[in-house]
C-alpha atoms as a PDB file:
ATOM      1  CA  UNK A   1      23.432 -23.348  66.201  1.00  0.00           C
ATOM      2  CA  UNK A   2      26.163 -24.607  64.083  1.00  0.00           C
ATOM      3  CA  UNK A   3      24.447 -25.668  61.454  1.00  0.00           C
ATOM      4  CA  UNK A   4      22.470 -21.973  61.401  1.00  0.00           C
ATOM      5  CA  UNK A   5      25.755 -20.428  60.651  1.00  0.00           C
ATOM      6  CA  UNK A   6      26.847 -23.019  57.831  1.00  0.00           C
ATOM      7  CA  UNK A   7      23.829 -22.107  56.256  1.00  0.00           C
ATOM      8  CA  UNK A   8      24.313 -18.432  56.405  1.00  0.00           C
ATOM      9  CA  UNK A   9      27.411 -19.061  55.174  1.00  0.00           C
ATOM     10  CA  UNK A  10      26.127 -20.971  52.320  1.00  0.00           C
ATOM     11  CA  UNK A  11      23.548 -18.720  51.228  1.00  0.00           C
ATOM     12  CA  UNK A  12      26.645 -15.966  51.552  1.00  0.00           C
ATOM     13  CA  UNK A  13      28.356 -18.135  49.050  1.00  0.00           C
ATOM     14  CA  UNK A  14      24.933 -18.402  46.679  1.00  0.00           C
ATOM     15  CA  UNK A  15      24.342 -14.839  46.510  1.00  0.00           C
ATOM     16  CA  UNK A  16      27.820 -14.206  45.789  1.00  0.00           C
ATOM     17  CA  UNK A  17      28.363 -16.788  42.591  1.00  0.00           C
ATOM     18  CA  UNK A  18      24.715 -16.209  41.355  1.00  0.00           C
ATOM     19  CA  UNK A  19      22.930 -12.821  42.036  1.00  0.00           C
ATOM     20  CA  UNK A  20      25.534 -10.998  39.554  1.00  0.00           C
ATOM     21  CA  UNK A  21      24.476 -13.336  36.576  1.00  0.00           C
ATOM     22  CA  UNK A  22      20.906 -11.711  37.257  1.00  0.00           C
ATOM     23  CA  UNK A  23      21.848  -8.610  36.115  1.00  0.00           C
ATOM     24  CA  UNK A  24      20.265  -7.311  32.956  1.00  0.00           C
ATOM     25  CA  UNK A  25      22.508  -5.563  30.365  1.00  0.00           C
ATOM     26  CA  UNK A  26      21.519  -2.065  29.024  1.00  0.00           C
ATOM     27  CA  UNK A  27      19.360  -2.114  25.936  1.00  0.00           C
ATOM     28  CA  UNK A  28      20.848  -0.961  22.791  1.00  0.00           C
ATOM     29  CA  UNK A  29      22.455   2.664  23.330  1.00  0.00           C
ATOM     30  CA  UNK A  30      24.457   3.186  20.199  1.00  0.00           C
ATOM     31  CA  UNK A  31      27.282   1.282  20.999  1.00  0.00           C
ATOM     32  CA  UNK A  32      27.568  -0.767  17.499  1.00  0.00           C
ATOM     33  CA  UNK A  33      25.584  -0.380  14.935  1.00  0.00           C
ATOM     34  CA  UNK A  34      22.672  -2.656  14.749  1.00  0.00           C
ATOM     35  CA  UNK A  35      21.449  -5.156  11.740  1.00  0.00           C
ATOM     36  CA  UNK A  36      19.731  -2.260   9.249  1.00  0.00           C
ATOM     37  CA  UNK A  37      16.701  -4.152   9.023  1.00  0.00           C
ATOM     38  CA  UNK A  38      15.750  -6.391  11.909  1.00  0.00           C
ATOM     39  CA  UNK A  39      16.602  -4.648  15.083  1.00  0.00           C
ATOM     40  CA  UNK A  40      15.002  -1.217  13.048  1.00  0.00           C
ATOM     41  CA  UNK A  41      11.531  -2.993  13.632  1.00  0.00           C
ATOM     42  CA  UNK A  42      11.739  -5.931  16.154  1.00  0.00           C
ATOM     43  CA  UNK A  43       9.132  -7.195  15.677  1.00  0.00           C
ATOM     44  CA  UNK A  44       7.209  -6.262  12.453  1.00  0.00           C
ATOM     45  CA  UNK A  45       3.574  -7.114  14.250  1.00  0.00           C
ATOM     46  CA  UNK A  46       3.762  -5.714  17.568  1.00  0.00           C
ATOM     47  CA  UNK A  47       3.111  -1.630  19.024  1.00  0.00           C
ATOM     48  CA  UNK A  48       0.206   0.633  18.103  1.00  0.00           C
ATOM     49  CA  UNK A  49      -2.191   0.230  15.071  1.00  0.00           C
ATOM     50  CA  UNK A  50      -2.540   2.761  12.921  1.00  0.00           C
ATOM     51  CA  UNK A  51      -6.004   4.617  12.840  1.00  0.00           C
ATOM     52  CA  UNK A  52      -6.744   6.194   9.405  1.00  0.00           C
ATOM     53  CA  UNK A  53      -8.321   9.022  10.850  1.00  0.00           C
ATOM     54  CA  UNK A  54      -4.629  10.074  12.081  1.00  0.00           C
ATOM     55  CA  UNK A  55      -0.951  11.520  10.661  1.00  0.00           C
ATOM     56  CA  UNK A  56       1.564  10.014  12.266  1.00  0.00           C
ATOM     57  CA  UNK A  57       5.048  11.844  12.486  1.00  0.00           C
ATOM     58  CA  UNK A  58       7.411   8.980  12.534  1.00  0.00           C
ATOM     59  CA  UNK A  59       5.977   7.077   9.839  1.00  0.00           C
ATOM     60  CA  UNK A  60       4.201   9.758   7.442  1.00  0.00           C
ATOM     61  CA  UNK A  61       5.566  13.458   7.936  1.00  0.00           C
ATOM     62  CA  UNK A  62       9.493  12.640   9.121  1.00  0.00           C
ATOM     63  CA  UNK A  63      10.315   9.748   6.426  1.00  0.00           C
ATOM     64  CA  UNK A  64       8.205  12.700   3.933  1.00  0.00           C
ATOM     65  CA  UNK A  65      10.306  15.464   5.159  1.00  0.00           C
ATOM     66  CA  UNK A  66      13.540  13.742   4.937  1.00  0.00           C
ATOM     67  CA  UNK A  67      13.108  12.529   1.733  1.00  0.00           C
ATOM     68  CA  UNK A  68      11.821  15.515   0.052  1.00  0.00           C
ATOM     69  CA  UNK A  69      13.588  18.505   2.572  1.00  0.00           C
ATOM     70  CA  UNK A  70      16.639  17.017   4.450  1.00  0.00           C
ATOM     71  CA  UNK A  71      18.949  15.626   1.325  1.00  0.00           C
ATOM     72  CA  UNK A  72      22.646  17.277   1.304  1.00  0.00           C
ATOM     73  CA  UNK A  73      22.511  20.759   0.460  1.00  0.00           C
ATOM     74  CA  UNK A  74      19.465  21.822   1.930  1.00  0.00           C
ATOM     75  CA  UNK A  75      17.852  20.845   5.347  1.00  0.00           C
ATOM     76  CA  UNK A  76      19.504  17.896   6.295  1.00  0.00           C
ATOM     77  CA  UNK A  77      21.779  18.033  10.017  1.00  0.00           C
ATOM     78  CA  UNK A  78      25.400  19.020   7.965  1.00  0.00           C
ATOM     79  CA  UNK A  79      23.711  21.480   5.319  1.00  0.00           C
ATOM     80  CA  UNK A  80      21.227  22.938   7.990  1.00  0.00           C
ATOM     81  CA  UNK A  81      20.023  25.836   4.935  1.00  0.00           C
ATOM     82  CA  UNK A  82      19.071  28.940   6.715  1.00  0.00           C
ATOM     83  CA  UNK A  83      19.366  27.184   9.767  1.00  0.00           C
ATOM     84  CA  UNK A  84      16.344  24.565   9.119  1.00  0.00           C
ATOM     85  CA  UNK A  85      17.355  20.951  10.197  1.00  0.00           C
ATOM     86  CA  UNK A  86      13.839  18.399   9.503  1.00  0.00           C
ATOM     87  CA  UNK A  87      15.883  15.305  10.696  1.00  0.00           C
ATOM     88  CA  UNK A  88      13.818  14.790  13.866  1.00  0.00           C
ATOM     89  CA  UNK A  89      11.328  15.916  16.056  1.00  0.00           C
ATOM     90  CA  UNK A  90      12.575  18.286  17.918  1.00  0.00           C
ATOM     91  CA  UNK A  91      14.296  20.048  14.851  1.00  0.00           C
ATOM     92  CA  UNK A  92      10.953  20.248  13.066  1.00  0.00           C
ATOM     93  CA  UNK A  93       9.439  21.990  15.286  1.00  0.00           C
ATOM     94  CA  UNK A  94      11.792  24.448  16.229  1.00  0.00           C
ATOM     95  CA  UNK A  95      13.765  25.395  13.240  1.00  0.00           C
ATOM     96  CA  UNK A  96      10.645  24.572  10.872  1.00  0.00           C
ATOM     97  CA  UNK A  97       8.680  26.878  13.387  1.00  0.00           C
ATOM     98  CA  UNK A  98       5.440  24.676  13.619  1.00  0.00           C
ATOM     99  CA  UNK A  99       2.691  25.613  15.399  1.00  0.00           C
ATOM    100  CA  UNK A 100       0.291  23.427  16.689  1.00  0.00           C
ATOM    101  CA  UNK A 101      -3.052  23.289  15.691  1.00  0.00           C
ATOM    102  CA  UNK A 102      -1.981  26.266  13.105  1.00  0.00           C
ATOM    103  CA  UNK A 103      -0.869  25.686   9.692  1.00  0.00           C
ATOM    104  CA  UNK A 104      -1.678  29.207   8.804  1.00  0.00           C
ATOM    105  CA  UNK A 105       0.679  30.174  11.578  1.00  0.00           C
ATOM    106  CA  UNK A 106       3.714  27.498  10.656  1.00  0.00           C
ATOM    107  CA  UNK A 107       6.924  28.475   8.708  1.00  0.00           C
ATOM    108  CA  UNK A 108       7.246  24.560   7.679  1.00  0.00           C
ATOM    109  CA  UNK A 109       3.455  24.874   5.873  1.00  0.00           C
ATOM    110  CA  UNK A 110       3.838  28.098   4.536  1.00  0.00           C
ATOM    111  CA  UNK A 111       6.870  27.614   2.228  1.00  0.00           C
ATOM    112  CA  UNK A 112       5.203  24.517   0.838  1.00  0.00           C
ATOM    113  CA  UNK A 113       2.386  26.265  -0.737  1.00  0.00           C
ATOM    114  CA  UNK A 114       4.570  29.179  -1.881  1.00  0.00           C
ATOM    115  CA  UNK A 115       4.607  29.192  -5.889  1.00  0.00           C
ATOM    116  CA  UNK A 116       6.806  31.679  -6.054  1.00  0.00           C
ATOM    117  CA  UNK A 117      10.318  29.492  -7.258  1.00  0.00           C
ATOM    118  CA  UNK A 118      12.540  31.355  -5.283  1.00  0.00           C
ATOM    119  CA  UNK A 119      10.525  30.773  -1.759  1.00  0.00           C
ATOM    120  CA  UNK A 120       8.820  27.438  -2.571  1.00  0.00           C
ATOM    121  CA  UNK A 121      10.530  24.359  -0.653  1.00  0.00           C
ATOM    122  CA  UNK A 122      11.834  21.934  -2.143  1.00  0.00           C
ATOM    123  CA  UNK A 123      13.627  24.354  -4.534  1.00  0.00           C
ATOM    124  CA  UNK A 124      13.406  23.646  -7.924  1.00  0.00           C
ATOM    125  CA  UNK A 125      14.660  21.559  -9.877  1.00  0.00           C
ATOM    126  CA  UNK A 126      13.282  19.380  -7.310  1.00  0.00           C
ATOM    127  CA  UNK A 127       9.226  19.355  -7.718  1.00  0.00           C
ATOM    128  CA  UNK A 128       7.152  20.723  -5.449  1.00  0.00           C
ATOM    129  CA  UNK A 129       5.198  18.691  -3.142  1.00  0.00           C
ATOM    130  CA  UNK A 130       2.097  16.690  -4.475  1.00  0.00           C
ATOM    131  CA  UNK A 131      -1.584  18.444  -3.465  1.00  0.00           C
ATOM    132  CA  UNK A 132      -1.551  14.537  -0.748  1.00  0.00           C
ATOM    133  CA  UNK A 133       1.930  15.288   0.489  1.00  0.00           C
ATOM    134  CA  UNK A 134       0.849  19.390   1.220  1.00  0.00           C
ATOM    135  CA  UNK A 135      -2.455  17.929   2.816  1.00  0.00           C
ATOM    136  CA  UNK A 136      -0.957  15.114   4.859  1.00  0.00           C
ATOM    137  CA  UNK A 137       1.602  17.937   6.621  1.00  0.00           C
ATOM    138  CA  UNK A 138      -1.455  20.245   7.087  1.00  0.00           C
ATOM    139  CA  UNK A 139      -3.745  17.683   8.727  1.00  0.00           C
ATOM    140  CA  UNK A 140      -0.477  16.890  11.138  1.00  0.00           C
ATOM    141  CA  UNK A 141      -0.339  20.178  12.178  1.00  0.00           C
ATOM    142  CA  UNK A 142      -4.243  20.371  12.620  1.00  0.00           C
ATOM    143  CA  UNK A 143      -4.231  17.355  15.033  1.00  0.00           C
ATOM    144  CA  UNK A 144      -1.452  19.214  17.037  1.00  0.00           C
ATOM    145  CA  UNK A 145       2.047  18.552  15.597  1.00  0.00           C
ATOM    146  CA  UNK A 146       2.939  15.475  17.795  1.00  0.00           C
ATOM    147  CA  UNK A 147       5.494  13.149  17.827  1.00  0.00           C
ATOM    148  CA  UNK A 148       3.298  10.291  17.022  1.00  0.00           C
ATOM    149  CA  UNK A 149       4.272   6.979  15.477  1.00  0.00           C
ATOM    150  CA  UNK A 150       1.773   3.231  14.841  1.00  0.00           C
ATOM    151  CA  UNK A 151       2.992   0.050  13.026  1.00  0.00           C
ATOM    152  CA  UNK A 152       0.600  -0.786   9.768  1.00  0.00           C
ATOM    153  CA  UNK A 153       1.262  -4.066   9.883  1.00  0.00           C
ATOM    154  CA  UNK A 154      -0.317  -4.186  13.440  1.00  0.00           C
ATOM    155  CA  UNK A 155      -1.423  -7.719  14.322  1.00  0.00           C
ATOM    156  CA  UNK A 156       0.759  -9.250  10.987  1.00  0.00           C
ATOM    157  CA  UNK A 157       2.641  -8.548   8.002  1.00  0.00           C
ATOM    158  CA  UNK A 158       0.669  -9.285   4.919  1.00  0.00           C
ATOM    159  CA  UNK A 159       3.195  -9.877   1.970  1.00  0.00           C
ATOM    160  CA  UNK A 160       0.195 -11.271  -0.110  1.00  0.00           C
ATOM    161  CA  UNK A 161      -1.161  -8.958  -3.047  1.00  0.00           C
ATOM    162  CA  UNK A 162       1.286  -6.407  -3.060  1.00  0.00           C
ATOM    163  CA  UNK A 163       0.725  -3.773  -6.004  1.00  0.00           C
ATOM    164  CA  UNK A 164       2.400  -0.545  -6.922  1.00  0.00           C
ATOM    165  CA  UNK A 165      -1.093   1.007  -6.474  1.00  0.00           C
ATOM    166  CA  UNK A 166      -1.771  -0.053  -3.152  1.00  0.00           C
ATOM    167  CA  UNK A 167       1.784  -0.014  -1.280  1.00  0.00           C
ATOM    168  CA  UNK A 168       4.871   0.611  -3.678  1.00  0.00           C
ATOM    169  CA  UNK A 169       3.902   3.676  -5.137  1.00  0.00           C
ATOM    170  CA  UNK A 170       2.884   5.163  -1.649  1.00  0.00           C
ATOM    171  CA  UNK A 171       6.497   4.100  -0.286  1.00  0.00           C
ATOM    172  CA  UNK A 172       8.585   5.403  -3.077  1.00  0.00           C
ATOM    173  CA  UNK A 173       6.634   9.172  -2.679  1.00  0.00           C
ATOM    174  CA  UNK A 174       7.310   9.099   0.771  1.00  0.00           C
ATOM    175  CA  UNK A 175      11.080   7.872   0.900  1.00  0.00           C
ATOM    176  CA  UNK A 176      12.637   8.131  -2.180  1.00  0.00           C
ATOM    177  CA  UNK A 177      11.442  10.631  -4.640  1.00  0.00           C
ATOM    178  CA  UNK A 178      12.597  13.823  -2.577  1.00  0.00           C
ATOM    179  CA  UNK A 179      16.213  12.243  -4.341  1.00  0.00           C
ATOM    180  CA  UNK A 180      15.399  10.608  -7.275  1.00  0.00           C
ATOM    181  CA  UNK A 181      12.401  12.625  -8.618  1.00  0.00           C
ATOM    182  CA  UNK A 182      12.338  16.200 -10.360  1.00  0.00           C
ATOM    183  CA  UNK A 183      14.382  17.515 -13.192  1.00  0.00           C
ATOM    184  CA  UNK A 184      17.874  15.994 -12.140  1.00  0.00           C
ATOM    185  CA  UNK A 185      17.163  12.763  -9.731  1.00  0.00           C
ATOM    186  CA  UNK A 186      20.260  11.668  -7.389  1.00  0.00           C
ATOM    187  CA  UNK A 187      21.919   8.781  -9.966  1.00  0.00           C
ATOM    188  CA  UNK A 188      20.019   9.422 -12.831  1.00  0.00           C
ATOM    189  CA  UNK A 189      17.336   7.127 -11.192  1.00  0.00           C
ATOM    190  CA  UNK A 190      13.514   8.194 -11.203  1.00  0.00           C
ATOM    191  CA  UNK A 191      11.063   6.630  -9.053  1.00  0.00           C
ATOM    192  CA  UNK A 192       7.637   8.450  -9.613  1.00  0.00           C
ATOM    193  CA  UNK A 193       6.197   6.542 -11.738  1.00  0.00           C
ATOM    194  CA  UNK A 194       5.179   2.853 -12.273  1.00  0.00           C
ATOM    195  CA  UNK A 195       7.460   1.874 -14.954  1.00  0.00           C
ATOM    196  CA  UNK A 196      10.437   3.604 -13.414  1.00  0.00           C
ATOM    197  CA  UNK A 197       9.985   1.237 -10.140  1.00  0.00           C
ATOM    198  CA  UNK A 198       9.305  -1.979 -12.169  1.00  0.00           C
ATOM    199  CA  UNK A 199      12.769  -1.045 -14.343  1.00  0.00           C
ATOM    200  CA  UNK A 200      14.486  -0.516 -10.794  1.00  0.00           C
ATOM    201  CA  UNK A 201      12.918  -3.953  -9.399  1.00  0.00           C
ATOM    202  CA  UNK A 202      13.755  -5.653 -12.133  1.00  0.00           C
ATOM    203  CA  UNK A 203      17.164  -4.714 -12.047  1.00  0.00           C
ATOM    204  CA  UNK A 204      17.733  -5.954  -8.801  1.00  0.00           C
ATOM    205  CA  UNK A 205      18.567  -2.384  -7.698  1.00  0.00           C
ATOM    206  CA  UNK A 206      15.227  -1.183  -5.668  1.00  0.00           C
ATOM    207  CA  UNK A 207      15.480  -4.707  -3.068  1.00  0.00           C
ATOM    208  CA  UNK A 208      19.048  -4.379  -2.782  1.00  0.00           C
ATOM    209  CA  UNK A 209      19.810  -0.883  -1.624  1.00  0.00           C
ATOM    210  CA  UNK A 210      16.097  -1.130   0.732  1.00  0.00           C
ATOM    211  CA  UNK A 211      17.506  -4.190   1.985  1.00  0.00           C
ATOM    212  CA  UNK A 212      20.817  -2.661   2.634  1.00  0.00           C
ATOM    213  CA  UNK A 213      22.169  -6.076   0.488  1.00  0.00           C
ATOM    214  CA  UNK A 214      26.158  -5.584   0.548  1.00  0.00           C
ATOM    215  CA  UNK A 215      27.319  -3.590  -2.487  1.00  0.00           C
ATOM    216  CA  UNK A 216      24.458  -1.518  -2.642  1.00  0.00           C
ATOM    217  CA  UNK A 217      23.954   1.975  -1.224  1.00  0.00           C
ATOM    218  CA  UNK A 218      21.680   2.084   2.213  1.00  0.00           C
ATOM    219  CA  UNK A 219      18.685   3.633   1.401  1.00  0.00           C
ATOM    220  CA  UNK A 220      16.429   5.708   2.457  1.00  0.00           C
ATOM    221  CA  UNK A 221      19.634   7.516   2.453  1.00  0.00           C
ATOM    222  CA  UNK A 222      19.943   9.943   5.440  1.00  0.00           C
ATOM    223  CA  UNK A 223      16.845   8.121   6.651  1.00  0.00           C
ATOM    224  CA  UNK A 224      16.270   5.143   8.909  1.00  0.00           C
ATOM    225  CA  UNK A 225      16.280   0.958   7.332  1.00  0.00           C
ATOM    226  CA  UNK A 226      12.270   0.273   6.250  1.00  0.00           C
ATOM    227  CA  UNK A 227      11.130  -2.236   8.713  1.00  0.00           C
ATOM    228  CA  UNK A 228      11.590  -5.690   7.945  1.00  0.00           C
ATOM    229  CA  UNK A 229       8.301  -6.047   6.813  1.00  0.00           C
ATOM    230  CA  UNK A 230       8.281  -3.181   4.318  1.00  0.00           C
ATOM    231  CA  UNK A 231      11.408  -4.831   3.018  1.00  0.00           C
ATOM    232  CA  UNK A 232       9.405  -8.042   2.553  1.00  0.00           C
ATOM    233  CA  UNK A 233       6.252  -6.535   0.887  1.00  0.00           C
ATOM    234  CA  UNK A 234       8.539  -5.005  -1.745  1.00  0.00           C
ATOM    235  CA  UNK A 235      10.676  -8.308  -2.231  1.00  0.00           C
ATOM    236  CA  UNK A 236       7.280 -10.233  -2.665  1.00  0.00           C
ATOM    237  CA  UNK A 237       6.102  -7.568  -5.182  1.00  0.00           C
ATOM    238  CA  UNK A 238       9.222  -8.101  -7.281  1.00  0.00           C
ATOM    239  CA  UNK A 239       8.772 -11.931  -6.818  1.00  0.00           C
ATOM    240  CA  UNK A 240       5.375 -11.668  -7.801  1.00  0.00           C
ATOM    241  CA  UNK A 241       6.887  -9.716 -11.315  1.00  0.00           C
ATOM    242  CA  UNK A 242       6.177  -5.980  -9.938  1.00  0.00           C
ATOM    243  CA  UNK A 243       2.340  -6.127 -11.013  1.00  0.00           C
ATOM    244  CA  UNK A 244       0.822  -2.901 -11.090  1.00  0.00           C
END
């Protein structure tokens, strides 16, 4: 009998010194601001492939409408221009009055075909959205308007053959030329066009602000880090003397 209650007492003791070292702390909540890159995209292989047959909000239409919609002055959270925000989700669809399934039907779609100047978004100076970029919001909307996202490096991160045709031009269209595109780009810094990115690489400006290098601007700016991997692919590319 005695040596029942030592033993209760001892696994009193136990519980007491090691159960509380069990406990898991919260995941990231905002308290600190994590690494711009990294912690963006944890890990740069892992999540949902990407199907080609889909849009994808969170990687196609939101980084799209940010870029080209949400920059200060216009539709971004501060500016909110006739009371359209497109910095999430949510926002989209209620102040850019999407309807599923109904681009006819959708405020967002509508003022994207507009030619008139004085209705079209973006407003001039700022070009109007390619004929790809018009289609890509459509086909969203067609497919329902979700909040969908996928990782395109699904399964790994090729860095290897990285060309402005097939990847840089693509990422500069959908997060940078809403600000530095058009008549009067943010800076004095163009992006749409081949040689304007190679001048930028080879300047050492386009990997340091992506990169969020210290002394450089964060870009996207308003926008979330590219994922580590994006980062890469654009480093190698530069490496690799920006081939076309």
């Amino acid at each position: 009998m005695r040596f029942f209650f030592v033993s209760l007492a001892f696994l009193g003791l136990f519980a007491t010194l090691v159960l509380p070292a069990c406990k898991h702390d919260p995941l990231f909540s905002g308290g600190g601001d994590p690494d711009p890159v990294d912690t963006l995209d944890p890990g740069t292989t892992t999540g949902w492939p990407c199907s080609p047959d889909s849009v994808y909000f969170e990687v196609q239409v939101l980084p799209l409408l940010i870029s080209q919609c949400a920059m200060p002055g216009c539709h971004d959270a501060a500016s909110h221009q006739d009371g359209v925000v497109l910095t999430t989700y949510q926002q989209v669809m209620a102040t850019g009055k999407v309807k599923p399934f109904n681009p006819g039907g959708s405020d967002l779609y509508e003022v994207i075909l507009e030619t008139d100047p004085d209705k079209r978004m973006p407003r001039p100076p700022a070009a109007a959205l390619t004929a790809e970029q018009k289609s890509l919001i459509r086909k969203w909307i067609e497919q329902g308007a979700k909040n969908t996202t996928c990782n395109e490096n699904y399964g790994s991160c090729d860095t290897t053959n990285v060309t402005y045709t097939n990847y840089v031009g693509t990422l500069m269209s959908t997060y940078c030329t809403g600000c530095h595109g058009g008549a009067n780009p943010s800076a004095g810094l163009r992006l749409t066009t081949y040689g304007e990115a190679k001048a930028s690489g080879q300047s050492g400006k386009l990997y340091g602000v992506i990169a969020r290098l210290p002394g450089y601007p964060a870009m996207p700016q308003g926008g979330a880090a590219l994922s580590a991997c994006a980062v890469s692919k654009v480093k190698n590319w530069v490496d690799k003397g920006m081939p076309e």
